[in-house]
N, C-alpha and C. Protein backbone atom coordinates (compact mmCIF):
# COMPACT_ATOMS: atom_id res chain seq x y z
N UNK A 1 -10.56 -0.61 45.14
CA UNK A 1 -11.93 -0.63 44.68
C UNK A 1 -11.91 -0.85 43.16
N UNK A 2 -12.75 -1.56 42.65
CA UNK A 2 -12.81 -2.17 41.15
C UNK A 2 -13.39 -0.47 40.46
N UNK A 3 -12.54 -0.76 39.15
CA UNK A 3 -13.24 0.56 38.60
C UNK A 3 -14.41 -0.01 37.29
N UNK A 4 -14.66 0.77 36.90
CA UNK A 4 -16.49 0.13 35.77
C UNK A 4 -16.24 1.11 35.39
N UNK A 5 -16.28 0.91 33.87
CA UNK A 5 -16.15 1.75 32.54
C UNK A 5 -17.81 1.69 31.84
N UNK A 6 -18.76 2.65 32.03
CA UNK A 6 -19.95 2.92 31.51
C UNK A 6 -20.06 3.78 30.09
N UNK A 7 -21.40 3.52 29.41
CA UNK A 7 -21.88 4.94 28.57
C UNK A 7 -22.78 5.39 29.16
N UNK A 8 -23.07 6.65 29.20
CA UNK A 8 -24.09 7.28 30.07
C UNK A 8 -24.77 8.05 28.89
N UNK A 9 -25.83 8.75 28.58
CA UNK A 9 -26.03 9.40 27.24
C UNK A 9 -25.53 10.90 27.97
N UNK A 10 -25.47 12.00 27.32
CA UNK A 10 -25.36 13.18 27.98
C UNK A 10 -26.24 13.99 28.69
N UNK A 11 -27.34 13.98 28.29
CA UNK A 11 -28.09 14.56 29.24
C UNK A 11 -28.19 14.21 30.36
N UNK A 12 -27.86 12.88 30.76
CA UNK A 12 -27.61 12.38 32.22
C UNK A 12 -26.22 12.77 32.88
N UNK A 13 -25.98 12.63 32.43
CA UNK A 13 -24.15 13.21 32.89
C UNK A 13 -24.43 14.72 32.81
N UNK A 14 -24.98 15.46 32.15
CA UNK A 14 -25.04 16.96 32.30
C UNK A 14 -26.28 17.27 33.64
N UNK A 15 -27.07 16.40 33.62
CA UNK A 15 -27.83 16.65 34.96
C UNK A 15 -27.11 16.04 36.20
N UNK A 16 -26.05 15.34 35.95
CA UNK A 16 -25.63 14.56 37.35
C UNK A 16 -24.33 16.05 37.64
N UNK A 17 -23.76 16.54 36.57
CA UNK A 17 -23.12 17.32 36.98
C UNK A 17 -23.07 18.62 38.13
N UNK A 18 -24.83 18.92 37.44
CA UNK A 18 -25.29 20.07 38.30
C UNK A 18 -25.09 19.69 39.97
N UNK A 19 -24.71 18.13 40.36
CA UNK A 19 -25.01 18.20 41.27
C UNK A 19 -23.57 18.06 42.23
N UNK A 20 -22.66 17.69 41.50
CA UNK A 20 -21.36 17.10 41.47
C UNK A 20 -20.15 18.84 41.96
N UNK A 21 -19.30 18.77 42.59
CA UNK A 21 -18.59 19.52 42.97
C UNK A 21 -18.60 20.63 44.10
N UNK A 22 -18.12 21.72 44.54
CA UNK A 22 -17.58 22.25 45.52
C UNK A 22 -19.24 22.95 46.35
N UNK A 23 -19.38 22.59 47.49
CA UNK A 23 -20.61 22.82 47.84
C UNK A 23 -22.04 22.18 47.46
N UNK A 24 -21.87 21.26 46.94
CA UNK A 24 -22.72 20.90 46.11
C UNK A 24 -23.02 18.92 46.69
N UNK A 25 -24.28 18.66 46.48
CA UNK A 25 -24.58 17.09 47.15
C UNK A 25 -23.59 16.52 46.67
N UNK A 26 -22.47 16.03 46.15
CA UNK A 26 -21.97 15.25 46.00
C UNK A 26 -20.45 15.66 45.23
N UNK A 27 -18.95 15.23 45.95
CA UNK A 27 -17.73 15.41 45.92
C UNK A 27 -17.03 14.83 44.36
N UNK A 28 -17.51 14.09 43.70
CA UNK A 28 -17.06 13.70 42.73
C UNK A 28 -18.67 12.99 42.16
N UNK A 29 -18.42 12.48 40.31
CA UNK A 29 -19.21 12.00 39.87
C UNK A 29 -19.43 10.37 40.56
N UNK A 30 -17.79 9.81 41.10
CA UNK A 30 -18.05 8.81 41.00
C UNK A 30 -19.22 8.54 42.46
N UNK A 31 -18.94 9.35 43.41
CA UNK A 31 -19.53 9.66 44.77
C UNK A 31 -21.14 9.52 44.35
N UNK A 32 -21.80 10.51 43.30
CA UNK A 32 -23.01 10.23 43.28
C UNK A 32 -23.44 8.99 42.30
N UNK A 33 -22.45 8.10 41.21
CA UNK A 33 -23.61 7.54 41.13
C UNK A 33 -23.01 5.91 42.20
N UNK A 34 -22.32 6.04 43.14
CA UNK A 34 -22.34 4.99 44.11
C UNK A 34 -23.36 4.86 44.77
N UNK A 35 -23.21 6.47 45.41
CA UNK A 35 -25.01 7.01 45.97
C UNK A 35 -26.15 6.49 45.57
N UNK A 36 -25.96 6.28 44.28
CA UNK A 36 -27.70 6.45 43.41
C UNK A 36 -27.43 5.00 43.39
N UNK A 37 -26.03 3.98 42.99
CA UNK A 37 -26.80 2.10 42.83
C UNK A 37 -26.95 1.91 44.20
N UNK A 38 -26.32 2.35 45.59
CA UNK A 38 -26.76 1.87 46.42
C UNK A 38 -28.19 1.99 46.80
N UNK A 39 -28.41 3.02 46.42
CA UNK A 39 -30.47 3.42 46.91
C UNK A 39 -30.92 2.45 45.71
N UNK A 40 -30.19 2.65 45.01
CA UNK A 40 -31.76 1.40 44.05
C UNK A 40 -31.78 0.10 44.45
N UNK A 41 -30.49 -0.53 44.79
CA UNK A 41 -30.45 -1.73 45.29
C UNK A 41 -30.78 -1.67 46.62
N UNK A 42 -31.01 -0.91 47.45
CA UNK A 42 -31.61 -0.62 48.63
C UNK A 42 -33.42 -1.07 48.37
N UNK A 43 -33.82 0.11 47.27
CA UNK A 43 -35.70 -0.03 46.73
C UNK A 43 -35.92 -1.74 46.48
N UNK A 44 -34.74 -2.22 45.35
CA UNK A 44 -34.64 -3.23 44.96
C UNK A 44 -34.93 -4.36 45.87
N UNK A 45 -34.30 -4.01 47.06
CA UNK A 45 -34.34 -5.11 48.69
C UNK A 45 -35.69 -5.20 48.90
N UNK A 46 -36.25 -4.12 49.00
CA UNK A 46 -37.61 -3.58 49.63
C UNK A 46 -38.55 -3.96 49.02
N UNK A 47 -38.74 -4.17 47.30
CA UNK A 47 -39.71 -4.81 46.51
C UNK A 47 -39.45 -5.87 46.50
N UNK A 48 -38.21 -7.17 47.03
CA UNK A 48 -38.12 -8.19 46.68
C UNK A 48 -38.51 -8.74 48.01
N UNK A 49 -38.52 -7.59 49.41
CA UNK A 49 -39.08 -8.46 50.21
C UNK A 49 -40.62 -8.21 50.66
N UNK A 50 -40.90 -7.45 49.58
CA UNK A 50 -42.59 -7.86 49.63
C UNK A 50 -43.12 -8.58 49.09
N UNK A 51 -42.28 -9.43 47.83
CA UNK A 51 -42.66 -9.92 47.16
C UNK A 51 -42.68 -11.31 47.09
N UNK A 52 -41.82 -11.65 48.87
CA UNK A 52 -41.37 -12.93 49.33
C UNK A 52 -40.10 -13.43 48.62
N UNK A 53 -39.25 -12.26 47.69
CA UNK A 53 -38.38 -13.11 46.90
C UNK A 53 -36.50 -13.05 47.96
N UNK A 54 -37.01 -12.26 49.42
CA UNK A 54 -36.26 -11.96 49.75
C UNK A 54 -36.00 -12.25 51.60
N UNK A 55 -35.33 -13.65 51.95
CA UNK A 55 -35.31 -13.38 53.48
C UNK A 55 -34.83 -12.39 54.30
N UNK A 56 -35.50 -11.70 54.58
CA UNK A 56 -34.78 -10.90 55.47
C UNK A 56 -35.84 -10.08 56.59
């Protein structure tokens, strides 16, 4: 799997944390934000096929 080197500011990384580890929605950081581009590019699908920009 390709790795991607980001800046994130901190307050985002300190709120993604809360969610990140043992019991918690999500097993690693990298786990949630795979989570989070797949749902946007998921919304992303969904506005492009109302918008006719999208066959499907």
């Amino acid at each position: 799997m390709p790795k991607v080197s980001v800046e994130i500011p901190q307050e985002l990384l300190d709120d993604l944390n809360k969610h990140v580890g043992d019991n918690k929605k999500f097993v690693s950081q990298s786990d949630a934000i795979r989570t989070a581009i797949r749902k946007m590019l998921d919304m992303m699908d969904d506005i492009d096929r109302r918008h006719g920009r999208l066959n499907q």
